[in-house]
PDB file of N, CA and C in Angstrom:
ATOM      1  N   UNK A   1       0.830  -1.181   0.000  1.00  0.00           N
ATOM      2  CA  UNK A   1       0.000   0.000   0.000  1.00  0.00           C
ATOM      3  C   UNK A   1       0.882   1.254   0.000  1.00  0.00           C
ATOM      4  N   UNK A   2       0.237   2.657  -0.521  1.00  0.00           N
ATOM      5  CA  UNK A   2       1.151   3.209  -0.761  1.00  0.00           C
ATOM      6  C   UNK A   2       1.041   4.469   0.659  1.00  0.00           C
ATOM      7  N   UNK A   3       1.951   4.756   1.158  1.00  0.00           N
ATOM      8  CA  UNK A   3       1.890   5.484   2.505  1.00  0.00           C
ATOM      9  C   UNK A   3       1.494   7.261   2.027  1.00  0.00           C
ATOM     10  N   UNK A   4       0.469   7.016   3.262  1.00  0.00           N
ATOM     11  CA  UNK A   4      -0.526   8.052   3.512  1.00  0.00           C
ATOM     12  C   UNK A   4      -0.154   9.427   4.031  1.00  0.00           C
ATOM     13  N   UNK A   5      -0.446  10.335   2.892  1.00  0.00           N
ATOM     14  CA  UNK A   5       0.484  11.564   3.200  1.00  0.00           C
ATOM     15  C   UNK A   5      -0.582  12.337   4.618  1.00  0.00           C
ATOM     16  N   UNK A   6       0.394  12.586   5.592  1.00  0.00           N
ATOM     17  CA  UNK A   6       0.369  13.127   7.043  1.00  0.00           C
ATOM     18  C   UNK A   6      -0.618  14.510   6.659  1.00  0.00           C
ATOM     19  N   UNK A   7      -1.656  14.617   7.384  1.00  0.00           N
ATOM     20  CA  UNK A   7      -2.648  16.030   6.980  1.00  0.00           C
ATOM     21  C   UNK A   7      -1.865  17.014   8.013  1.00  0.00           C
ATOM     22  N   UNK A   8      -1.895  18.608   7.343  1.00  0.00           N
ATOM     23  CA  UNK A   8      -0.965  19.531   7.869  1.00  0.00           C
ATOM     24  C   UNK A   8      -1.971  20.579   8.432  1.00  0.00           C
ATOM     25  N   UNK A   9      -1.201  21.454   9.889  1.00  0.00           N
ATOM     26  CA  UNK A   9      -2.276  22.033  10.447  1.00  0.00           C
ATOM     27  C   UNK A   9      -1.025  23.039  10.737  1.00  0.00           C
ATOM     28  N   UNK A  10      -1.628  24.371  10.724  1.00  0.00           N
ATOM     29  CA  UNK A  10      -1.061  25.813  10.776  1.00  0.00           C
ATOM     30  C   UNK A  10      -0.958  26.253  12.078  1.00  0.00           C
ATOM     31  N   UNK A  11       0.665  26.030  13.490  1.00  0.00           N
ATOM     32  CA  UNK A  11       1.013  26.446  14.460  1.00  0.00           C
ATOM     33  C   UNK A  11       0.302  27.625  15.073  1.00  0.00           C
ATOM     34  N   UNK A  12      -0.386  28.195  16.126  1.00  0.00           N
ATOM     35  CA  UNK A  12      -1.212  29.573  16.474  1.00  0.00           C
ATOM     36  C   UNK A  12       0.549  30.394  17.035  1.00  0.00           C
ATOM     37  N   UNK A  13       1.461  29.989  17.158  1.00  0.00           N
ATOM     38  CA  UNK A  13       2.687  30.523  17.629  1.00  0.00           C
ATOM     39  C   UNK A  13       3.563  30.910  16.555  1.00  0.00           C
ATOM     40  N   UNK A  14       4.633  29.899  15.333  1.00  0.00           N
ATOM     41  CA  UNK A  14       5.062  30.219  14.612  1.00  0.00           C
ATOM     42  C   UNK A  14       4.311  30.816  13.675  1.00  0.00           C
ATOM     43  N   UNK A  15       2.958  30.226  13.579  1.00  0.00           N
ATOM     44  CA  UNK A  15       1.850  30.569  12.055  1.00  0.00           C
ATOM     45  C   UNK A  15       2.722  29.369  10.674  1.00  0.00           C
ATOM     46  N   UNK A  16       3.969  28.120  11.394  1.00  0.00           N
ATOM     47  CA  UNK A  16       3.995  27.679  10.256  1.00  0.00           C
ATOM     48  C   UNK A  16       2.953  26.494   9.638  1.00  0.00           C
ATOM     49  N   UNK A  17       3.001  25.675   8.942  1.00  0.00           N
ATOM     50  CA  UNK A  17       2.277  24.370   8.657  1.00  0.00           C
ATOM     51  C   UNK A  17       2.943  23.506   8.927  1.00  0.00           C
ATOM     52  N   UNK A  18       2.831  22.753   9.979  1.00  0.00           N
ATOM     53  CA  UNK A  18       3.746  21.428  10.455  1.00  0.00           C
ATOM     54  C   UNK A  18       2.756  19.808  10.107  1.00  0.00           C
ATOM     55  N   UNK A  19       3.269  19.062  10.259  1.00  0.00           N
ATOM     56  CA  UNK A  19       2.625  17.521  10.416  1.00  0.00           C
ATOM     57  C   UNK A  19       1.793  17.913  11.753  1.00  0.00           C
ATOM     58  N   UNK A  20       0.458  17.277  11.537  1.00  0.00           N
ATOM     59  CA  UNK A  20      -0.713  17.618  12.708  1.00  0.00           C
ATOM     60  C   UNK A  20       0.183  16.447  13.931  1.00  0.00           C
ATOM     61  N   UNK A  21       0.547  15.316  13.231  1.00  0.00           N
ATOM     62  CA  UNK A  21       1.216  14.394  14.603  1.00  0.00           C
ATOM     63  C   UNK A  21       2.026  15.172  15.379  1.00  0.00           C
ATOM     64  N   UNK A  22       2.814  16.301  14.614  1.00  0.00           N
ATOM     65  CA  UNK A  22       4.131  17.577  15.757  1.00  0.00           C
ATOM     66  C   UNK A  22       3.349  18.199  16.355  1.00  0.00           C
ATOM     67  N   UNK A  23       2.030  18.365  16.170  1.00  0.00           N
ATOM     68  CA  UNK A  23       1.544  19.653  17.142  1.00  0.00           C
ATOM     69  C   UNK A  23       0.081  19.347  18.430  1.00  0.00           C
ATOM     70  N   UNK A  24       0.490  20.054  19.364  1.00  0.00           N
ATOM     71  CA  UNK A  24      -0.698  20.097  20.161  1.00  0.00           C
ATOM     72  C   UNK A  24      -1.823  20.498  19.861  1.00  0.00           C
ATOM     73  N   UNK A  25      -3.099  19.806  19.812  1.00  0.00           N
ATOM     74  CA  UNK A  25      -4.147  20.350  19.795  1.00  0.00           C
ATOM     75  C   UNK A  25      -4.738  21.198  21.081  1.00  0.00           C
ATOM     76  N   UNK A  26      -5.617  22.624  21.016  1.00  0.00           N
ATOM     77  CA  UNK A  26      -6.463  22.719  21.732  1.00  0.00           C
ATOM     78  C   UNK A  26      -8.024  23.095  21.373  1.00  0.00           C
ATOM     79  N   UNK A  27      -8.918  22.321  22.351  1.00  0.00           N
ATOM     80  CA  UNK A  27     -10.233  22.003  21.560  1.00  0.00           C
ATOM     81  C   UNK A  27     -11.150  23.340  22.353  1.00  0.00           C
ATOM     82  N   UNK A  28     -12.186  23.741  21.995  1.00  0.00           N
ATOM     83  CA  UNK A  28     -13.111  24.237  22.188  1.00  0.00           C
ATOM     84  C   UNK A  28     -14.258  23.426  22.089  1.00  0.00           C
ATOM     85  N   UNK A  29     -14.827  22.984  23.106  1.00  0.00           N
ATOM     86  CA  UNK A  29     -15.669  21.962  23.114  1.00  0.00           C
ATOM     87  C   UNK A  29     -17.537  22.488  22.806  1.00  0.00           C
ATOM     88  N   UNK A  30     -17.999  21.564  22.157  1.00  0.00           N
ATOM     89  CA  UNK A  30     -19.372  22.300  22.311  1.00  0.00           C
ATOM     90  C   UNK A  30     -19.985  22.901  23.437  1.00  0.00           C
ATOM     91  N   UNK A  31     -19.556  21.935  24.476  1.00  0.00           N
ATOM     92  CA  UNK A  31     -20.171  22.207  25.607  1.00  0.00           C
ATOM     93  C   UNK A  31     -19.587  23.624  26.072  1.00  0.00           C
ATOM     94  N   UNK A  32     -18.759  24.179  25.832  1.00  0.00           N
ATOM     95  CA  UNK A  32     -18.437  25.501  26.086  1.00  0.00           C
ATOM     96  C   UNK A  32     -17.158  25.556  27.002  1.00  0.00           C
ATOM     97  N   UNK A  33     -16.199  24.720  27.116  1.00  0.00           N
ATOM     98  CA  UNK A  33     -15.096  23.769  27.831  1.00  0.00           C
ATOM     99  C   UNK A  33     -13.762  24.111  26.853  1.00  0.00           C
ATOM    100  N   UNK A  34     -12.460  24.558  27.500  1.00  0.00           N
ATOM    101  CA  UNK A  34     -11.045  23.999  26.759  1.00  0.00           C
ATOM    102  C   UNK A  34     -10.697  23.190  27.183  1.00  0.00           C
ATOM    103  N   UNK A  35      -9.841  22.028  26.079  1.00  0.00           N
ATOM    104  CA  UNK A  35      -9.693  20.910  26.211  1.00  0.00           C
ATOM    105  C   UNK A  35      -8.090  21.086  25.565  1.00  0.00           C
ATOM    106  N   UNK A  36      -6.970  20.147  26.068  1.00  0.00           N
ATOM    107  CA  UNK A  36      -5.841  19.621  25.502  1.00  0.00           C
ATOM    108  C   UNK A  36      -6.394  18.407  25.333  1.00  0.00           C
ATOM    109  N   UNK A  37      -6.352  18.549  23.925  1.00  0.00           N
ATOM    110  CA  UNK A  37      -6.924  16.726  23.388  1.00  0.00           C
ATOM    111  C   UNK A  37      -5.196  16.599  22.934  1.00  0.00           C
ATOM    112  N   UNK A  38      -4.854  15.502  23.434  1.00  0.00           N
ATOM    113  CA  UNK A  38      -3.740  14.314  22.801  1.00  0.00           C
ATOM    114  C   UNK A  38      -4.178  13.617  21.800  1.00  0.00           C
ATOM    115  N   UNK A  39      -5.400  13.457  21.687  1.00  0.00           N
ATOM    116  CA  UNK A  39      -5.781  12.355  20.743  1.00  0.00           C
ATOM    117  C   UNK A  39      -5.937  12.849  19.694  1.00  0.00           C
ATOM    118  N   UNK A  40      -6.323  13.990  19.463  1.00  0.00           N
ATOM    119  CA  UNK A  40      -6.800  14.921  18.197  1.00  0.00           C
ATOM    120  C   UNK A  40      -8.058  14.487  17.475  1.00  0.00           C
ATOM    121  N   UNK A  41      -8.886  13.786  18.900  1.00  0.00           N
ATOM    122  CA  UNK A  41      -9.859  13.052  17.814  1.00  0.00           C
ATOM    123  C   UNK A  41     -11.448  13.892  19.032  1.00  0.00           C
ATOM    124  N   UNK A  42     -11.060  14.463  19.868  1.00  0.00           N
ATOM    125  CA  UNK A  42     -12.097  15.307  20.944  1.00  0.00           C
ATOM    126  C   UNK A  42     -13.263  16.058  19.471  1.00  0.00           C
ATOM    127  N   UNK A  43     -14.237  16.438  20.177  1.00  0.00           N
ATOM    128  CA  UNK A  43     -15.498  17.146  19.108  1.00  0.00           C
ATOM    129  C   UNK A  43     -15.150  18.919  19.692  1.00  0.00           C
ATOM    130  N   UNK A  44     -15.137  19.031  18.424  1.00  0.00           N
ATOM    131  CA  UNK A  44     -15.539  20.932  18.776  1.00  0.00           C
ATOM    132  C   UNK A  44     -14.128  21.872  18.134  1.00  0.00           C
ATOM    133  N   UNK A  45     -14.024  23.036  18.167  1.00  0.00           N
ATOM    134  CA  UNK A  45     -12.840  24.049  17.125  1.00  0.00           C
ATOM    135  C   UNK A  45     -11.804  23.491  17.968  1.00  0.00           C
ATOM    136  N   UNK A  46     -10.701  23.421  16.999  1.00  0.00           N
ATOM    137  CA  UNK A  46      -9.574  23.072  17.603  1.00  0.00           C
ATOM    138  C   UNK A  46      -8.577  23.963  16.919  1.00  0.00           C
ATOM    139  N   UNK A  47      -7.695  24.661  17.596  1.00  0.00           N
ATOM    140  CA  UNK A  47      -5.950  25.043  17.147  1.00  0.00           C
ATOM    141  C   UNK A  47      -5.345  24.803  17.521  1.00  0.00           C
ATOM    142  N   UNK A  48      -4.045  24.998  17.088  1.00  0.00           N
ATOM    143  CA  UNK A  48      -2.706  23.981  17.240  1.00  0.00           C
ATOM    144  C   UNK A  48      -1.619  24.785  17.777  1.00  0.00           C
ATOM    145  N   UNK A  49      -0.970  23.648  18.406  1.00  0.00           N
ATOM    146  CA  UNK A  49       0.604  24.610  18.486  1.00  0.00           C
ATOM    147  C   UNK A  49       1.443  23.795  18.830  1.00  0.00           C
ATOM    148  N   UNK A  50       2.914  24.090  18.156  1.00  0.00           N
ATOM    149  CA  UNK A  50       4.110  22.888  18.619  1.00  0.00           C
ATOM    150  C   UNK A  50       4.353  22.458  19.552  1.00  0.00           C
ATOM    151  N   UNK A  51       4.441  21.290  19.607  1.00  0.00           N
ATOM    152  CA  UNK A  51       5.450  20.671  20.880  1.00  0.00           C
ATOM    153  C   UNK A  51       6.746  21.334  21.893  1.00  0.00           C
ATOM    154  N   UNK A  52       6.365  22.594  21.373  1.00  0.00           N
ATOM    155  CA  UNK A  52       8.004  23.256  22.253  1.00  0.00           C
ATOM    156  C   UNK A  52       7.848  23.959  23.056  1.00  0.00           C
ATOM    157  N   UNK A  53       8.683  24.566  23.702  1.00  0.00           N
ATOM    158  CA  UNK A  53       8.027  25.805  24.535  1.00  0.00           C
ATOM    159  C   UNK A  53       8.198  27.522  23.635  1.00  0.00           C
ATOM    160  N   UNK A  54       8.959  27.247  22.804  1.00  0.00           N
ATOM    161  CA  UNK A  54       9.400  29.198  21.956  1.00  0.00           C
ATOM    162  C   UNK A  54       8.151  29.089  21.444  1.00  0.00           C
ATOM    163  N   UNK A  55       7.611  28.141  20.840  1.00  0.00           N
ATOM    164  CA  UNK A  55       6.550  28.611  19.854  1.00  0.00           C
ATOM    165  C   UNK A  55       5.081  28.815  21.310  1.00  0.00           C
ATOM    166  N   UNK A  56       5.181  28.072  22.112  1.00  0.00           N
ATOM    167  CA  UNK A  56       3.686  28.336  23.082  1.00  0.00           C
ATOM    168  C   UNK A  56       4.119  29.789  23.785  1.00  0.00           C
ATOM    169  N   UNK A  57       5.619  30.106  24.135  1.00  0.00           N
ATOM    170  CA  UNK A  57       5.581  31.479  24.567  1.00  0.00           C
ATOM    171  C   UNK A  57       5.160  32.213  23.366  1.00  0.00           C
ATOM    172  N   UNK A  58       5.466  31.979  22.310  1.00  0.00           N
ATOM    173  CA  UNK A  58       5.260  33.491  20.821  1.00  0.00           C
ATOM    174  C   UNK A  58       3.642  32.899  20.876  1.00  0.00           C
ATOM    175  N   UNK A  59       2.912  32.109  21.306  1.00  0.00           N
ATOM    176  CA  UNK A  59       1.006  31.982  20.677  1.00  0.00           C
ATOM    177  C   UNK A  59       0.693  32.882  21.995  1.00  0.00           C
ATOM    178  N   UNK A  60       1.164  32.100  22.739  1.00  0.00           N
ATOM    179  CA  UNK A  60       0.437  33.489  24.588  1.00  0.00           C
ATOM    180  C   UNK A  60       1.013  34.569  23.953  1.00  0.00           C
ATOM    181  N   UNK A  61       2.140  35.203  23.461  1.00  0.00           N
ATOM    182  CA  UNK A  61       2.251  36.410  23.413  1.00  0.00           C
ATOM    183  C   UNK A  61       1.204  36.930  22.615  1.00  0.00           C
ATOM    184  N   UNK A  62       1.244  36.236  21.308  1.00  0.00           N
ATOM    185  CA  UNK A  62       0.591  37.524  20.177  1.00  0.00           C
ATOM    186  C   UNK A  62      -1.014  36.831  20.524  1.00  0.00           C
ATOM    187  N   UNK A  63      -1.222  36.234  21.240  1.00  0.00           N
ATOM    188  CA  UNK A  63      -2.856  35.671  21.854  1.00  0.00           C
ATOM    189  C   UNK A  63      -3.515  35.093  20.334  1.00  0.00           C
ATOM    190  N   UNK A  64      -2.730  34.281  19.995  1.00  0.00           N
ATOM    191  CA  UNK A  64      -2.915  32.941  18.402  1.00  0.00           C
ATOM    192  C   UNK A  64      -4.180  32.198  19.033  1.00  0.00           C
ATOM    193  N   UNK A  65      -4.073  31.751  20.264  1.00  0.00           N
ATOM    194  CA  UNK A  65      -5.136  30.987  20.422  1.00  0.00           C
ATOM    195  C   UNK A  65      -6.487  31.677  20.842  1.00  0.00           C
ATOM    196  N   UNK A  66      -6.396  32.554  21.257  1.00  0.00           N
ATOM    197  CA  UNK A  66      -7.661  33.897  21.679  1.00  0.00           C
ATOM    198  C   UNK A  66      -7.680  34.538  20.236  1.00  0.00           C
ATOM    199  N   UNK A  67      -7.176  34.412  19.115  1.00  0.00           N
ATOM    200  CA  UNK A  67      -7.711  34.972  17.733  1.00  0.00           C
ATOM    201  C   UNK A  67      -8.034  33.755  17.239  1.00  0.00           C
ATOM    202  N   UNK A  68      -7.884  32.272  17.345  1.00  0.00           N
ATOM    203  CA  UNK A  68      -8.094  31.174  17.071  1.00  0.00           C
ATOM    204  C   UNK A  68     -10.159  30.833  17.298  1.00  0.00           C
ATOM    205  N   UNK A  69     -10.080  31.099  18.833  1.00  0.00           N
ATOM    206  CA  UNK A  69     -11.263  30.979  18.980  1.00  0.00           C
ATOM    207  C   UNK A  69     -12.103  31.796  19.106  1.00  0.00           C
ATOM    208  N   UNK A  70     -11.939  33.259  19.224  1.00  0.00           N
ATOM    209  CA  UNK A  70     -12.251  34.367  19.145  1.00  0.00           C
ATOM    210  C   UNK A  70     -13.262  34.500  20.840  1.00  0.00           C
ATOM    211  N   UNK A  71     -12.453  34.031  21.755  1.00  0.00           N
ATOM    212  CA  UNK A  71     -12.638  34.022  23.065  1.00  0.00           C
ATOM    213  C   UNK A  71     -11.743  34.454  23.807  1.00  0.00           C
ATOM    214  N   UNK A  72     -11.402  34.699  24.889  1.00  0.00           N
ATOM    215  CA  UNK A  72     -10.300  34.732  25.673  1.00  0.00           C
ATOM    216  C   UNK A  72     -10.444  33.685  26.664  1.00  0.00           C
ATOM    217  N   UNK A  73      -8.927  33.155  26.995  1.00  0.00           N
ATOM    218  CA  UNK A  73      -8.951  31.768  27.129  1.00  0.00           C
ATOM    219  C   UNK A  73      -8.381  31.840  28.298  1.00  0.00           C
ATOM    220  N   UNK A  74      -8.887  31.119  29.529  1.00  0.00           N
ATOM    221  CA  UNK A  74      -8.204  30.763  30.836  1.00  0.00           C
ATOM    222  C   UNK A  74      -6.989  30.647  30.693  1.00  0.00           C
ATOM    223  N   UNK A  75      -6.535  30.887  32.421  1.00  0.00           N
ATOM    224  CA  UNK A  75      -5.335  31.411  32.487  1.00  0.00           C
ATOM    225  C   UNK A  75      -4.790  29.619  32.631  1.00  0.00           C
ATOM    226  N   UNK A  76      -5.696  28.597  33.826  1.00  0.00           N
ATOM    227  CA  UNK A  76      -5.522  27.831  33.558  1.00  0.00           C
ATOM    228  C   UNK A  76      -5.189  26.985  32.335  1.00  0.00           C
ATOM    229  N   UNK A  77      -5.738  27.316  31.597  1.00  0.00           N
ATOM    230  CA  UNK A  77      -5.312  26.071  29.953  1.00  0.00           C
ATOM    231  C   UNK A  77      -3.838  26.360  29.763  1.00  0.00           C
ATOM    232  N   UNK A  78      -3.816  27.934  29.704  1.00  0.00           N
ATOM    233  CA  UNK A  78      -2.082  27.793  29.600  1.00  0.00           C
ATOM    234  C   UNK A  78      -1.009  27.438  30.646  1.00  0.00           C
ATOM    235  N   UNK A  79      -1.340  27.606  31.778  1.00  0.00           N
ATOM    236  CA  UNK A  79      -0.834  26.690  32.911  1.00  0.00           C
ATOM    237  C   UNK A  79      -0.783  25.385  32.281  1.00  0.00           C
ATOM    238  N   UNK A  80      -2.124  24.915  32.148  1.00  0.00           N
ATOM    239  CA  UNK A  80      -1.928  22.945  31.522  1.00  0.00           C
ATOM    240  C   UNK A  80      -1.051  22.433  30.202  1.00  0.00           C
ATOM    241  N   UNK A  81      -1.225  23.358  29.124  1.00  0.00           N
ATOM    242  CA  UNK A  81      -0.557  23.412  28.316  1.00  0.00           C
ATOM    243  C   UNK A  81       0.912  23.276  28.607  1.00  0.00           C
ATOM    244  N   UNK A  82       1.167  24.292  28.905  1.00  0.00           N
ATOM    245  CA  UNK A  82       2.939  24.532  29.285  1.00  0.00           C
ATOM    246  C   UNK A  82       3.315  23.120  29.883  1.00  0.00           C
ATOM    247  N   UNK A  83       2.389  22.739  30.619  1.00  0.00           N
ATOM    248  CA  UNK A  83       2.893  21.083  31.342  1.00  0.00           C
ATOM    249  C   UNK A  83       2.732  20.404  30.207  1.00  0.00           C
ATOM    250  N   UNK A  84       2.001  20.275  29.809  1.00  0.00           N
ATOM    251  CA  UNK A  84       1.937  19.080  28.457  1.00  0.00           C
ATOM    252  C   UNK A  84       3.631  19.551  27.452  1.00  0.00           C
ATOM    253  N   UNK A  85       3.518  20.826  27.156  1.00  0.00           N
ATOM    254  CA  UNK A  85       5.164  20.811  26.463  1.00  0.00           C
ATOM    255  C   UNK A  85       6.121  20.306  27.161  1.00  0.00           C
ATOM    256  N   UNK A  86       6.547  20.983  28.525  1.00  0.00           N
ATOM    257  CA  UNK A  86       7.253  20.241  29.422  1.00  0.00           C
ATOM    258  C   UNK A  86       7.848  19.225  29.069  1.00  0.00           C
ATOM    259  N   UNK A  87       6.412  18.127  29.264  1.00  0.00           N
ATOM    260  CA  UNK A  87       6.632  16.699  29.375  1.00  0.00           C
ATOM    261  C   UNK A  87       6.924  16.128  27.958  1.00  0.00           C
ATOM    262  N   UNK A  88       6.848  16.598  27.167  1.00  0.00           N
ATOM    263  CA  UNK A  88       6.987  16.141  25.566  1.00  0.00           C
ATOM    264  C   UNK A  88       8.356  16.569  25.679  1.00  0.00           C
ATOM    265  N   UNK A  89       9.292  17.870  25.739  1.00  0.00           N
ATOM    266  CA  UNK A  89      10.674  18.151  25.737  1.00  0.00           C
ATOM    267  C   UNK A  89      11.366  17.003  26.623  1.00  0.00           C
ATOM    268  N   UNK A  90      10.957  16.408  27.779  1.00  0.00           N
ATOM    269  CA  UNK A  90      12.039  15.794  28.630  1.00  0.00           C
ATOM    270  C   UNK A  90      12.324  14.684  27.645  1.00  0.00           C
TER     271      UNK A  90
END
């Protein structure tokens, strides 16, 4: 079989297009909820951002994910977030 080209999703930090497997999702849930889905498979708007920490400091700075969902987003998620990069860098 012939291998399945990787679908690409646009960083809220760099603004580049990476492989969706490199990047974190975050969901906006119907229910009215942010979510760090790992799975990338959660229901509701989702944007992205790398696995690193330069690119999640440059999305909090220029607020990628608050123009993403056109909300402003707990202080918590980015607290949780930053742990989820963390743990992906070690």
């Amino acid at each position: 079989m012939p291998n399945r080209k990787e679908p690409l999703r646009r960083c809220v930090g760099c603004m580049e297009m990476k492989e969706k497997i490199n990047l974190l999702r975050v969901v906006f849930s119907p229910n009215g909820e942010y979510i760090i889905d790992q799975t990338g498979k959660a229901n509701g708007r989702g944007a992205y951002v790398c696995k690193n920490s330069e690119c999640f400091i440059k999305a909090q700075k220029i607020k990628g994910l608050e123009r993403s969902f056109k909300h402003k987003i707990p202080e918590n998620i980015y607290k949780e977030l930053h742990e989820v990069i963390i743990e992906f860098v070690k």
